[in-house]
N, C-alpha and C. Protein backbone atom coordinates (compact mmCIF):
# COMPACT_ATOMS: atom_id res chain seq x y z
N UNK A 1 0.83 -1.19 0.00
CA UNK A 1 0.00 0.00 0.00
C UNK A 1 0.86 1.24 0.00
N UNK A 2 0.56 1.91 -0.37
CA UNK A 2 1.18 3.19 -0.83
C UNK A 2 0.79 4.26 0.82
N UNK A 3 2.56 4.71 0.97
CA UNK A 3 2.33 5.62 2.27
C UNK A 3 0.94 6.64 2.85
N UNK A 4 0.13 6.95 2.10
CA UNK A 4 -0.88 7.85 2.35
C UNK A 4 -2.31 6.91 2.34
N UNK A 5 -1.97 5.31 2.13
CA UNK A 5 -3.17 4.64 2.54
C UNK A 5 -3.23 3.49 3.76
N UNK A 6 -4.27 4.39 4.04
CA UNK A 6 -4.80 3.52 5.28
C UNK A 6 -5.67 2.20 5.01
N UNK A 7 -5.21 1.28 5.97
CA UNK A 7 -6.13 0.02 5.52
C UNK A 7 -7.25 0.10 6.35
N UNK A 8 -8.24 -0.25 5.71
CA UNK A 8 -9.51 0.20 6.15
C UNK A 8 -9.76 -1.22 7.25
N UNK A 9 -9.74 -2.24 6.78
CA UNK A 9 -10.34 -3.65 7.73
C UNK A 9 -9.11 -4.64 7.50
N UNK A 10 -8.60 -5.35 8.39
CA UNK A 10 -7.91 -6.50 8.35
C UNK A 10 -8.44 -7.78 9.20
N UNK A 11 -9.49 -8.54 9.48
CA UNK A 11 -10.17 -8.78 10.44
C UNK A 11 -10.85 -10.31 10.12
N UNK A 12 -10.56 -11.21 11.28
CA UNK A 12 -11.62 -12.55 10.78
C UNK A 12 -12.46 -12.82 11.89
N UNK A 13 -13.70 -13.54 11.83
CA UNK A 13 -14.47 -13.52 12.97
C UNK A 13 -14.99 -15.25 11.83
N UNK A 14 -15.72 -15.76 13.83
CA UNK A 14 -15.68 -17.11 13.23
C UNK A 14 -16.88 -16.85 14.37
N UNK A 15 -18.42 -18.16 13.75
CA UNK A 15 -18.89 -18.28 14.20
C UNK A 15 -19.60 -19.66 14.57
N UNK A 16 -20.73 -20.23 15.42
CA UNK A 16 -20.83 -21.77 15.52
C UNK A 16 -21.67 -21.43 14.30
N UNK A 17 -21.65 -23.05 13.98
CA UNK A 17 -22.09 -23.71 12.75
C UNK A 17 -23.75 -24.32 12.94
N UNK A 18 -24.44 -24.12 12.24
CA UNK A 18 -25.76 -24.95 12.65
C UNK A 18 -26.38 -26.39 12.18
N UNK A 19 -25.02 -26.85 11.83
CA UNK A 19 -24.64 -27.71 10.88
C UNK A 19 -23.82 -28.68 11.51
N UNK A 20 -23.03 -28.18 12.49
CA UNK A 20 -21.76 -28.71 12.98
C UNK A 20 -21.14 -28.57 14.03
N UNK A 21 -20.01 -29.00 14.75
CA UNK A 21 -19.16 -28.67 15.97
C UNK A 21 -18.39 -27.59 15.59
N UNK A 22 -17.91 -27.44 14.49
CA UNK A 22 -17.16 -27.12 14.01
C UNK A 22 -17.60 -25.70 13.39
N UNK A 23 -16.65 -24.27 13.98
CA UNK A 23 -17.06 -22.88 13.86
C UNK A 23 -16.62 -22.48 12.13
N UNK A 24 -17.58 -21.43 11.30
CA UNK A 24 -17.41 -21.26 10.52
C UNK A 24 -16.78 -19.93 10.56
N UNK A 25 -15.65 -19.58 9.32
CA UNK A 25 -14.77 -18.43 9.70
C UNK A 25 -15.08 -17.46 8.32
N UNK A 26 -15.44 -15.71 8.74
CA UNK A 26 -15.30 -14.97 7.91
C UNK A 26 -14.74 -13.80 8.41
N UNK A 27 -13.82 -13.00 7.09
CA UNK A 27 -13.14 -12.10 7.05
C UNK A 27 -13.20 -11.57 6.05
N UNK A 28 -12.49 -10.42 6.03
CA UNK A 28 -11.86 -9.61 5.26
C UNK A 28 -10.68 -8.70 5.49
N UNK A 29 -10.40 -7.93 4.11
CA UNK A 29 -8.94 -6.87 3.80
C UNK A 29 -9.49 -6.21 2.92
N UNK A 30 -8.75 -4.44 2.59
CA UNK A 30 -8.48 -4.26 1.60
C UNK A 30 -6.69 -4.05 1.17
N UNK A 31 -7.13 -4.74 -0.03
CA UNK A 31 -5.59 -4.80 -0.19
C UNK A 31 -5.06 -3.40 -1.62
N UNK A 32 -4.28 -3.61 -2.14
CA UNK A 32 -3.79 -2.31 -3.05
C UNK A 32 -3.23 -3.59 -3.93
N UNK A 33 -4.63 -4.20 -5.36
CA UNK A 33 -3.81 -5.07 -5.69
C UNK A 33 -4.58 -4.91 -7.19
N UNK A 34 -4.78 -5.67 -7.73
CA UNK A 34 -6.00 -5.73 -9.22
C UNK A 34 -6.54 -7.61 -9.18
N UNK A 35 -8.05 -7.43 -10.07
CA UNK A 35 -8.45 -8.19 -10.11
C UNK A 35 -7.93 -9.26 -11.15
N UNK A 36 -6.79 -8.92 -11.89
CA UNK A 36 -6.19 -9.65 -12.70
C UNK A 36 -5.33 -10.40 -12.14
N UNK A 37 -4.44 -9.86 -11.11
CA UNK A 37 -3.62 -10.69 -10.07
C UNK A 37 -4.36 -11.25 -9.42
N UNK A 38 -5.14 -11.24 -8.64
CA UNK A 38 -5.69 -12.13 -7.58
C UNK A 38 -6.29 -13.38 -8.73
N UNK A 39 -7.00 -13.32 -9.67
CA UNK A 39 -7.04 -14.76 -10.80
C UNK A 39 -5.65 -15.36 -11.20
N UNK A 40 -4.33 -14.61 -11.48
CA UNK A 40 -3.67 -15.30 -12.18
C UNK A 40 -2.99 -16.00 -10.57
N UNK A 41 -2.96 -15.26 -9.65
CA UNK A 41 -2.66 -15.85 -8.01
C UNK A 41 -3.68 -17.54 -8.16
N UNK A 42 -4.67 -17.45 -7.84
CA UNK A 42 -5.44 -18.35 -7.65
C UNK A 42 -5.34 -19.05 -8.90
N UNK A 43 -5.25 -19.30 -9.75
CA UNK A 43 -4.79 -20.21 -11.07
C UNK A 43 -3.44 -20.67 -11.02
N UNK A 44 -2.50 -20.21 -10.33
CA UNK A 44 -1.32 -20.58 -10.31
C UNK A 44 -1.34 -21.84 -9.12
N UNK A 45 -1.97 -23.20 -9.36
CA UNK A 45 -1.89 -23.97 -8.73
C UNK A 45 -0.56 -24.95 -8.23
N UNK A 46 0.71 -24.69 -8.79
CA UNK A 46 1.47 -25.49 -8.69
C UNK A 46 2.54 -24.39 -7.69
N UNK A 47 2.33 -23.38 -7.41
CA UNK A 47 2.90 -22.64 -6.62
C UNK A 47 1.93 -22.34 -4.94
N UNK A 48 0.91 -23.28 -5.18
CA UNK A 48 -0.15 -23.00 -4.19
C UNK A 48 0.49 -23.13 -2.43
N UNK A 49 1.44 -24.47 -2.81
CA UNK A 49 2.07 -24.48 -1.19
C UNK A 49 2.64 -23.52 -0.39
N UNK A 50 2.72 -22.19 -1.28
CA UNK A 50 3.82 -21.03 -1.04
C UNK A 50 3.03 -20.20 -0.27
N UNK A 51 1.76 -19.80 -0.65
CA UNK A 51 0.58 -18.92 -0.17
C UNK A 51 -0.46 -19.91 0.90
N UNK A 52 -0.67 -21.13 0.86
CA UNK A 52 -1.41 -21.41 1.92
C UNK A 52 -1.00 -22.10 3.10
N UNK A 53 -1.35 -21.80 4.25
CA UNK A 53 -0.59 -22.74 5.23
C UNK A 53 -0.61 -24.30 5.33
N UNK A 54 0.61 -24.76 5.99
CA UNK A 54 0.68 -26.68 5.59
C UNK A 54 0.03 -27.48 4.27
N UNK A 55 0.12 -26.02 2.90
CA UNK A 55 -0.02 -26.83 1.74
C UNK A 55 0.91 -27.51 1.31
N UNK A 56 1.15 -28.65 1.33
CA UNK A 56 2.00 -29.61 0.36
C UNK A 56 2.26 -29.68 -0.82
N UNK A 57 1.13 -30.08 -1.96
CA UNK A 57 1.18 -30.21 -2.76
C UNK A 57 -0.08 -29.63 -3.68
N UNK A 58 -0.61 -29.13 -4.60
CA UNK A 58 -1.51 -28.92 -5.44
C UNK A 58 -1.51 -29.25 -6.83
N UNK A 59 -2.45 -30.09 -7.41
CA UNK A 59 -2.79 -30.08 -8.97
C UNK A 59 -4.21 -29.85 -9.21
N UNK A 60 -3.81 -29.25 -10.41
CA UNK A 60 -5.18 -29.31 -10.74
C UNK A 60 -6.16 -30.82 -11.61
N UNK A 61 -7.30 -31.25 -10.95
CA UNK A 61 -7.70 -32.35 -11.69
C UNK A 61 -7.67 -32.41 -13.02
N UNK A 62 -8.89 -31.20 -13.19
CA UNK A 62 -9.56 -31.17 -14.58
C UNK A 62 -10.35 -29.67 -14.34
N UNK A 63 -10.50 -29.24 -15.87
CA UNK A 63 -11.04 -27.90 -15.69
C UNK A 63 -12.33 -28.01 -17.30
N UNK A 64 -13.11 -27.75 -16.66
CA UNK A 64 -14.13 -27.98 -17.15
C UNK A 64 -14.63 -26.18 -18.31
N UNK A 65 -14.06 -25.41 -17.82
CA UNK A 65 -13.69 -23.69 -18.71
C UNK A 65 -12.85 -23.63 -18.01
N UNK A 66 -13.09 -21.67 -18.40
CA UNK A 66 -11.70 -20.91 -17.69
C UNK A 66 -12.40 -20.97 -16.71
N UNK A 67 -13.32 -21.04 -16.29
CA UNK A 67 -14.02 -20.33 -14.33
C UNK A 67 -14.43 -21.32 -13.73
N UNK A 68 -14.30 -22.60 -14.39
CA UNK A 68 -14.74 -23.49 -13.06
C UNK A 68 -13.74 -25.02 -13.31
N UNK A 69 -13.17 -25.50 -12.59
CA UNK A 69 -12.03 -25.73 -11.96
C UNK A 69 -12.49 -26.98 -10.83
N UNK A 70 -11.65 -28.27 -10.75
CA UNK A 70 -11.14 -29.47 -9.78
C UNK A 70 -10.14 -29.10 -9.73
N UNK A 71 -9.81 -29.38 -8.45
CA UNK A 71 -8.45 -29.37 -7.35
C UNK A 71 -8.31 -30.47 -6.61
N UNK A 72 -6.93 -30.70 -5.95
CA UNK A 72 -6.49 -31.77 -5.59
C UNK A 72 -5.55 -31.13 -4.59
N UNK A 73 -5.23 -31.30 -3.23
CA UNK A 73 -4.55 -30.70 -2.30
C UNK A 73 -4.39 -31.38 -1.46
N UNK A 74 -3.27 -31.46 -0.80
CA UNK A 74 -3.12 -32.31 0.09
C UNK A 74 -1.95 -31.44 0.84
N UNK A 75 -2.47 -31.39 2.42
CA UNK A 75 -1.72 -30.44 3.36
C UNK A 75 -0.99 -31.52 4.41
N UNK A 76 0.07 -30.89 4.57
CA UNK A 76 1.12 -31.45 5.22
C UNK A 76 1.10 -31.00 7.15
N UNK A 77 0.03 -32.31 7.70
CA UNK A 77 -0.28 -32.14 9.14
C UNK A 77 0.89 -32.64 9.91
N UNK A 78 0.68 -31.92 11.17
CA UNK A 78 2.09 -31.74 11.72
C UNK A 78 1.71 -33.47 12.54
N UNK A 79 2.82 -33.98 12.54
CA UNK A 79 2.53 -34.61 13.69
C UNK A 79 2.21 -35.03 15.08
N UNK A 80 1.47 -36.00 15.40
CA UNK A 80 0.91 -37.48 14.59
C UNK A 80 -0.32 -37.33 14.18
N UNK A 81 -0.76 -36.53 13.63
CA UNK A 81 -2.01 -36.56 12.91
C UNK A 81 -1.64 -36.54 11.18
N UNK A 82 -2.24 -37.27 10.59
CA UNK A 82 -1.83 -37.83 9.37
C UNK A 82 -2.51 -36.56 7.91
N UNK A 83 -1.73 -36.58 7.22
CA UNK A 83 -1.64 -35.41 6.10
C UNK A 83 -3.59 -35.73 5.69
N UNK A 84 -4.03 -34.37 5.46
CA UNK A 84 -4.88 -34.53 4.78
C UNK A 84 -5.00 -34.11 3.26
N UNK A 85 -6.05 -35.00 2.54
CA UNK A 85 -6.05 -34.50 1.32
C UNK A 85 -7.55 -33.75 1.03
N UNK A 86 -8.01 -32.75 0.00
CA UNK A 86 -9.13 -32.46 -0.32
C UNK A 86 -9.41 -32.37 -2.04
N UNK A 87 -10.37 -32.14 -2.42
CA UNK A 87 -10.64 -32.16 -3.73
C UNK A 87 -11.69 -30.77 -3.85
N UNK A 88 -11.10 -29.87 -4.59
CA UNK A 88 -12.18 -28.50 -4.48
C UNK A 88 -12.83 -28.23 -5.86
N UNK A 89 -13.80 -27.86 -5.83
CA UNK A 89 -14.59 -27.76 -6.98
C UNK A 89 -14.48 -26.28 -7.07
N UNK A 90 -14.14 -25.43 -7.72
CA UNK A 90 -14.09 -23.51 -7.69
C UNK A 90 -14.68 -23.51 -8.83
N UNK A 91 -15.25 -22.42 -8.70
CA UNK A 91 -16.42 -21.53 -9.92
C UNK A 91 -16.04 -19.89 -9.52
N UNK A 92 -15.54 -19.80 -10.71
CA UNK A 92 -15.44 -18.00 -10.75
C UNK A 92 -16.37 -17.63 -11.52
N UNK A 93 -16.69 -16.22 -11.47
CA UNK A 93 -17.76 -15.85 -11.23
C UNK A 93 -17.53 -13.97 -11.46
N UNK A 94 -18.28 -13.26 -12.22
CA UNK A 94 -17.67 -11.92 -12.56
C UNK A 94 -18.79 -10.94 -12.47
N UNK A 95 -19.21 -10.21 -12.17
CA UNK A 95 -21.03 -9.29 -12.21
C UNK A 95 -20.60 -8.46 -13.34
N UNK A 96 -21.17 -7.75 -14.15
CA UNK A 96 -21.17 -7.23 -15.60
C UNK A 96 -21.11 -5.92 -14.97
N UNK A 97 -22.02 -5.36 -13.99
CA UNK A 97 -21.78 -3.81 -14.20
C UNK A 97 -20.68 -3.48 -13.09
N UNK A 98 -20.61 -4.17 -11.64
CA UNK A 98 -19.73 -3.68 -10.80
C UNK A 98 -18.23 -4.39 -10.83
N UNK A 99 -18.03 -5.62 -11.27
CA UNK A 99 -17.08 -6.15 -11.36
C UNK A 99 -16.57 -7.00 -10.64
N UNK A 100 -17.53 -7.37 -9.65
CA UNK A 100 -17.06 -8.15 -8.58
C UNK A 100 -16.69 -8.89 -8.74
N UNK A 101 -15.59 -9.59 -8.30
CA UNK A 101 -15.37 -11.10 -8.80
C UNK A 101 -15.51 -12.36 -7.54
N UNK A 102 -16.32 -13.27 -7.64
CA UNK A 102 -16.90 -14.49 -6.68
C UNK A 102 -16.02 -15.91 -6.99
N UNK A 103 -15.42 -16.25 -5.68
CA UNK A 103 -14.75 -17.69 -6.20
C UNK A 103 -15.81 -18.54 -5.18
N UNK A 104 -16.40 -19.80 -5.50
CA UNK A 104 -16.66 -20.34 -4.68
C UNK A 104 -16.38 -21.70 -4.94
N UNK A 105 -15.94 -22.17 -3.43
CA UNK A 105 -15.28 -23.96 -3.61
C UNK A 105 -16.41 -24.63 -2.84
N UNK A 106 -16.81 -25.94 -3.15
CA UNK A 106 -16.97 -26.67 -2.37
C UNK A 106 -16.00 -27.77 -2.91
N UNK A 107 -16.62 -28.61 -1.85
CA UNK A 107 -15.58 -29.67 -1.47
C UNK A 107 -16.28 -30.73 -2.31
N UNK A 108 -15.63 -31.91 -2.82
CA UNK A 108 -16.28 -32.84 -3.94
C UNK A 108 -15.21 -34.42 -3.27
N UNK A 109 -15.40 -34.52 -2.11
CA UNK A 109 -14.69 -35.65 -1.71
C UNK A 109 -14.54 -37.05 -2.20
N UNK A 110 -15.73 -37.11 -3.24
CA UNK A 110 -15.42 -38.63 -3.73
C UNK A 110 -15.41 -38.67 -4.91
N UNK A 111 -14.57 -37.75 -5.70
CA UNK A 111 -14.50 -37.53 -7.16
C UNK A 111 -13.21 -38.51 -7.68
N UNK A 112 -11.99 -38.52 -6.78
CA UNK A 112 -10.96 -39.50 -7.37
C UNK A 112 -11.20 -40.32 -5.93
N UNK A 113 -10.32 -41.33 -6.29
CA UNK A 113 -9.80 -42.48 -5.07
C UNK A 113 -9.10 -41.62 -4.12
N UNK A 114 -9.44 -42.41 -2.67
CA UNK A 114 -8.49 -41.54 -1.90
C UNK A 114 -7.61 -41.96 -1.75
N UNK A 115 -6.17 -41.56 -1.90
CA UNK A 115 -4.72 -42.00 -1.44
C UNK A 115 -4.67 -42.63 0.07
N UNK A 116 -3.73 -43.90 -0.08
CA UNK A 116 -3.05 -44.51 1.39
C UNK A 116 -2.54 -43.76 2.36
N UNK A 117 -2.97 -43.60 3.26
CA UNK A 117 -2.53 -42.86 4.48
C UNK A 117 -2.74 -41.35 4.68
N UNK A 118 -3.79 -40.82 3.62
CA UNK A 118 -3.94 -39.29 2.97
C UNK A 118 -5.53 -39.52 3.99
N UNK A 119 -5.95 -38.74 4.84
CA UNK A 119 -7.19 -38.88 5.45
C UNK A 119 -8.08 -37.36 4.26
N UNK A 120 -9.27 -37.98 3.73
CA UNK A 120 -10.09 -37.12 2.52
C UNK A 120 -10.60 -36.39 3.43
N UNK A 121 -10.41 -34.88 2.96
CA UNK A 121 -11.77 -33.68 4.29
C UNK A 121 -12.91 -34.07 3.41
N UNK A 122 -14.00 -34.20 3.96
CA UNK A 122 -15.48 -34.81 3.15
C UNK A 122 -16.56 -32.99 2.86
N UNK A 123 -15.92 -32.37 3.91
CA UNK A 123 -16.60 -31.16 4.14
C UNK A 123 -16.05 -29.37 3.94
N UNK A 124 -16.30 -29.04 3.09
CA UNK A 124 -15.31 -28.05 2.51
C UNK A 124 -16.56 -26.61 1.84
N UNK A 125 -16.54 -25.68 2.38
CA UNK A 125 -17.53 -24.83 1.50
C UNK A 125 -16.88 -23.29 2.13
N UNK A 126 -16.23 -22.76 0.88
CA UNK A 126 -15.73 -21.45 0.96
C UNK A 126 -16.49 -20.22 -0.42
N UNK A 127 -17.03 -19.43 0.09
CA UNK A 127 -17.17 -18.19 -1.07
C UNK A 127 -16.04 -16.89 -0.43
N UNK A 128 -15.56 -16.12 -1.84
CA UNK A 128 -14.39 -15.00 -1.67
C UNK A 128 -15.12 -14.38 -2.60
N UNK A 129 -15.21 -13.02 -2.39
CA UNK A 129 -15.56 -11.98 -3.08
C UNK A 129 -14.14 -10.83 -2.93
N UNK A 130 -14.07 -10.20 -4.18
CA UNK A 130 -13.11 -9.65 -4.27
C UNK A 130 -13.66 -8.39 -5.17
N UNK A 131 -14.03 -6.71 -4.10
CA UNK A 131 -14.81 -5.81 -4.92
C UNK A 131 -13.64 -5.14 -5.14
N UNK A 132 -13.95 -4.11 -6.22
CA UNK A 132 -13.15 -3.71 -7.00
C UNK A 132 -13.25 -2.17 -6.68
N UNK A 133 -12.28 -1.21 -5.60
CA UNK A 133 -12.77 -0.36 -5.61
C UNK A 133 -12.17 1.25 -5.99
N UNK A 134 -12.93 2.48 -5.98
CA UNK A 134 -12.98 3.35 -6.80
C UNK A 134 -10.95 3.95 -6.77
N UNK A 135 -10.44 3.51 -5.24
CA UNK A 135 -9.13 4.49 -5.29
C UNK A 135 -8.14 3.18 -5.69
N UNK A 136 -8.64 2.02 -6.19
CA UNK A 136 -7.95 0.95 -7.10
C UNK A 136 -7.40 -0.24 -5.85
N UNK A 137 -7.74 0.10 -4.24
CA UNK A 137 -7.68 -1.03 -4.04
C UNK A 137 -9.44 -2.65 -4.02
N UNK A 138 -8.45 -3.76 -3.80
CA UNK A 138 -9.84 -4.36 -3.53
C UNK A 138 -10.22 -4.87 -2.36
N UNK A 139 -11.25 -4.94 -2.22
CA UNK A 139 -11.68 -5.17 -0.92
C UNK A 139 -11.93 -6.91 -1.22
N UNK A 140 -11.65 -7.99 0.11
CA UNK A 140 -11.57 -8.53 -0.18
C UNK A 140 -12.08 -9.41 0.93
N UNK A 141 -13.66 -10.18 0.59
CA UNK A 141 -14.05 -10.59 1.76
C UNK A 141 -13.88 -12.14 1.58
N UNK A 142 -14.40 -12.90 2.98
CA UNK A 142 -14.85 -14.37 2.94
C UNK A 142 -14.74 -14.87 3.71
N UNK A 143 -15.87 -16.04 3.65
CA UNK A 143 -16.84 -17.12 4.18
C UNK A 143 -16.24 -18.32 4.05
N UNK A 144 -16.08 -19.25 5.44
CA UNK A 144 -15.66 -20.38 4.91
C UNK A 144 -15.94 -21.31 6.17
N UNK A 145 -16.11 -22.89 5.75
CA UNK A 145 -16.74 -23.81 7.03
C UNK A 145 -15.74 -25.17 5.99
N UNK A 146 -14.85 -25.47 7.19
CA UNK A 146 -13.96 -26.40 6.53
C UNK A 146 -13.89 -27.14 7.81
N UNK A 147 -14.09 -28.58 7.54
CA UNK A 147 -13.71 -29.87 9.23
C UNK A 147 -12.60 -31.01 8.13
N UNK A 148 -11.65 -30.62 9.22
CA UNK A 148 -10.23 -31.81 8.70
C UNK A 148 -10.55 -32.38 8.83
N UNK A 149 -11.60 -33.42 10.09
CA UNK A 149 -12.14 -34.73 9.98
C UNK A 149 -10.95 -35.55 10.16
N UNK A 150 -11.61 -36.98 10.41
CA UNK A 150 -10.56 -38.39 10.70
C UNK A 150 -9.66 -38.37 12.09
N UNK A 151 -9.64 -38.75 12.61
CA UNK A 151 -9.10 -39.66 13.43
C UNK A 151 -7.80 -39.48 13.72
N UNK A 152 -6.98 -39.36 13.27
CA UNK A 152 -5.69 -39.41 12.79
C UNK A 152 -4.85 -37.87 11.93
């Protein structure tokens, strides 16, 4: 951000689930960035371990267009709890007059086989909105209810 800007929100709040044990988490930022980076960021799947925490590894399955997208991830749990893997389904998503741009994942747990010793998250549902705003930064919110699940 450029010396004369102030960041307006940096902030996550998590709440219970009505669904689950397990609290669902939303936040936001604005950042000083463009909506062209934050897609070619999030498309850059083979660099994914760099930007998310205890990501291991990422491929992409299969991509069905440019905006909607299988994933394959598997995060590297600390021990003794055993690595998990997930499978994300993303749909981007663009509004015509304001520009917003919408990623939303769910989770698609039984789309490939699950790997030996890889425990599958079965439960995965994130939306990111990313508004586009007038002094060029974006604001950048989101929703998300994710359970690592298993035992191990």
């Amino acid at each position: 951000m450029g010396a004369n800007k102030k960041q307006r929100w940096d902030k996550t709040y998590t709440r219970r689930s009505a669904d689950s044990h397990i609290k669902e988490t939303m936040g936001g930022a604005d950042k000083n960035t463009s909506l062209s980076s934050i897609v070619a960021l999030l498309q850059d799947t083979k660099n994914q371990y760099n930007r998310i925490y205890l990501n291991k590894s990422a491929s992409l399955l299969f991509e069905l267009s440019d905006f909607e997208q299988y994933y394959y991830s598997e995060m590297d749990a600390p021990w003794p709890v055993s690595n998990r893997g997930i499978i994300s389904h993303a749909v981007l998503r663009q509004e015509v007059k304001t520009y917003v741009l919408s990623i939303e994942n769910v989770g698609e747990p039984d789309c490939i086989a699950i790997k030996k010793g890889i425990v599958r998250l079965r439960n995965l549902k994130s939306l990111w909105d990313f508004v586009p705003e007038k002094d060029g930064e974006v604001t950048m919110k989101f929703q998300m209810f994710i359970d690592i699940g298993g035992k191990g």
